[in-house]
C-alpha atoms as a PDB file:
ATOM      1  CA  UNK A   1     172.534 202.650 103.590  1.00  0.00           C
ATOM      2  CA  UNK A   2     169.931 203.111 100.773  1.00  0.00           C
ATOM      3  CA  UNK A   3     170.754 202.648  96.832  1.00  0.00           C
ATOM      4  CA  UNK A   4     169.476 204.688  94.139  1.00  0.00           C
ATOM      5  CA  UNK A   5     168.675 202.918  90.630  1.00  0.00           C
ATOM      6  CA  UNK A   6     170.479 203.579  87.460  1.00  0.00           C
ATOM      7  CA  UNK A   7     167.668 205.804  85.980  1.00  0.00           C
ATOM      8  CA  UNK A   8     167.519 208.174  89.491  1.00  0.00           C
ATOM      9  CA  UNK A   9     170.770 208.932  88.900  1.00  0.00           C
ATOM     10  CA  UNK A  10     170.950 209.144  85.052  1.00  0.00           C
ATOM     11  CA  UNK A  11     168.140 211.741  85.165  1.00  0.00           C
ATOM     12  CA  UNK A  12     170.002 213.582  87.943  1.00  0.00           C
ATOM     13  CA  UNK A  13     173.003 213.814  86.349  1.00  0.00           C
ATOM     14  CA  UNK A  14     171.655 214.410  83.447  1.00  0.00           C
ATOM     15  CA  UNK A  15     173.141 211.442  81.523  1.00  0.00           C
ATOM     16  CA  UNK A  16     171.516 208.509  79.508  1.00  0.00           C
ATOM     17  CA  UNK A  17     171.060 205.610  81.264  1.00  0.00           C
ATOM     18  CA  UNK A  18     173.916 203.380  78.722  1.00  0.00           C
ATOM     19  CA  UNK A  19     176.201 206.480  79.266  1.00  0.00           C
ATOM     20  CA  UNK A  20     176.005 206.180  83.424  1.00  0.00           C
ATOM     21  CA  UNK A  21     176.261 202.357  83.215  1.00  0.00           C
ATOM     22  CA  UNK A  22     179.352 202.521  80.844  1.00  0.00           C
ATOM     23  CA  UNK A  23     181.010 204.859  82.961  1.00  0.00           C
ATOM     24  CA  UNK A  24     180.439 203.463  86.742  1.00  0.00           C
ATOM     25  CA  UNK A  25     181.811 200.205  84.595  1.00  0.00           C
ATOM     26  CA  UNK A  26     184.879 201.833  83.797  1.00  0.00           C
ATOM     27  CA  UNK A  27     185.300 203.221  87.851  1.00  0.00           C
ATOM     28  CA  UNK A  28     184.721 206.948  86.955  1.00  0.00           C
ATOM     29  CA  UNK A  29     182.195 207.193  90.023  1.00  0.00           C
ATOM     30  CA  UNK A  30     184.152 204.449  92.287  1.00  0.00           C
ATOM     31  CA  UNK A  31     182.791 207.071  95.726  1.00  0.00           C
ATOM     32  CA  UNK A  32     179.907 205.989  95.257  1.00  0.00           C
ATOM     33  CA  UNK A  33     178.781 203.054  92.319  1.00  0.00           C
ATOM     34  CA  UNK A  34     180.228 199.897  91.605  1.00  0.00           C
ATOM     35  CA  UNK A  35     179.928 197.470  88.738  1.00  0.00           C
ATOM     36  CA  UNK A  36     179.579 193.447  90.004  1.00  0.00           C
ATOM     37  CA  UNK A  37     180.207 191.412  87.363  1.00  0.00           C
ATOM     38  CA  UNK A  38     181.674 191.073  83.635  1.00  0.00           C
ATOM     39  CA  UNK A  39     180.424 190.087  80.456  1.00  0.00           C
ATOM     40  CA  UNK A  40     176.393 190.782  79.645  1.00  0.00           C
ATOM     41  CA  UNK A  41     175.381 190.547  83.516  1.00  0.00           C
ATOM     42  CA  UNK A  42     177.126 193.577  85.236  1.00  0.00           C
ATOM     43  CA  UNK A  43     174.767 194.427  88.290  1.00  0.00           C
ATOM     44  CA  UNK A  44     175.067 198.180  89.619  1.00  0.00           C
ATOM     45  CA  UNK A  45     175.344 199.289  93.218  1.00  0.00           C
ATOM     46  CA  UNK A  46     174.521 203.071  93.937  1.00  0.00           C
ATOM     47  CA  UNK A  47     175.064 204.442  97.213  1.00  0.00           C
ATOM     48  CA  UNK A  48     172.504 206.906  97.461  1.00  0.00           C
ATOM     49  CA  UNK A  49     174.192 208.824 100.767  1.00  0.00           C
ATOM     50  CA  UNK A  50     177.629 208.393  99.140  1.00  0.00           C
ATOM     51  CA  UNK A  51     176.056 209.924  95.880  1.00  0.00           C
ATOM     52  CA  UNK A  52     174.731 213.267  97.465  1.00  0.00           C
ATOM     53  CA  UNK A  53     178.273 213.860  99.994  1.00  0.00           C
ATOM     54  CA  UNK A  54     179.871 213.516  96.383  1.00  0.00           C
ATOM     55  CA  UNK A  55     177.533 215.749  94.401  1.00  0.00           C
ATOM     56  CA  UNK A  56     177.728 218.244  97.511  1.00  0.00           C
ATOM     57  CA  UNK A  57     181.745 218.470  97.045  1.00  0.00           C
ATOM     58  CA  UNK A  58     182.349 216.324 100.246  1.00  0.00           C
ATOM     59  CA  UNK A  59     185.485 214.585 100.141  1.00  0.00           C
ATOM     60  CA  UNK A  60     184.861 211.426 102.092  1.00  0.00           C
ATOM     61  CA  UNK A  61     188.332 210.522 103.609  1.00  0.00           C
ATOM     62  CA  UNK A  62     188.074 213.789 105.379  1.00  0.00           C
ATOM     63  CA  UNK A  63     184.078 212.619 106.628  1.00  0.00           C
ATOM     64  CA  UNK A  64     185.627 209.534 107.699  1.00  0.00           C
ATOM     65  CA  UNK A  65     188.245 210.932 109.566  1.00  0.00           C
ATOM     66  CA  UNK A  66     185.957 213.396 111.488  1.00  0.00           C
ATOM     67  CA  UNK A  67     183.454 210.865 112.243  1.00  0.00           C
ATOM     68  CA  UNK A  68     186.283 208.586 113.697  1.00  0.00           C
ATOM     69  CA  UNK A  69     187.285 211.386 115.747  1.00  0.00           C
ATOM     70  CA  UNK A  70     183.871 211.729 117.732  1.00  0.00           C
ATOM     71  CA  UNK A  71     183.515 208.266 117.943  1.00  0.00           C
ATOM     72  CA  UNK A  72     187.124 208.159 119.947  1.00  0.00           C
ATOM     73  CA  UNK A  73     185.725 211.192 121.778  1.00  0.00           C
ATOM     74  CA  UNK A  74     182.562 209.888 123.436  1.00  0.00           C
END
């Protein structure tokens, strides 16, 4: 699993980098960033892998499932 930074993503979206950080704070992107912490020190966690299934239109219950599935197959 691989993270991305805050500015990757900001310029790939196409946001500002306060913008992004305000809104994986307030769990708009909760697929695939996550805010740790509260107050002044918030470190954020972006899954790159998660990021691109998500910008791709994947839903990822349904990638779960199927990847369960051949697991149970083998």
């Amino acid at each position: 699993m691989s993270s991305m930074t805050v500015k990757e993503l900001a310029k790939d979206m196409g946001l500002s980098e306060l913008m992004l950080r305000e809104a994986i704070k307030e769990e708009k992107f909760i697929y695939f960033a996550w805010a740790i912490g509260s107050g002044k020190r918030v470190k954020i966690y972006i899954n790159r892998e998660r990021y691109i299934l998500w910008k791709n239109g994947y839903d990822l219950e349904l990638l779960k499932r199927y990847f369960n599935d051949l697991e149970k197959s083998k």
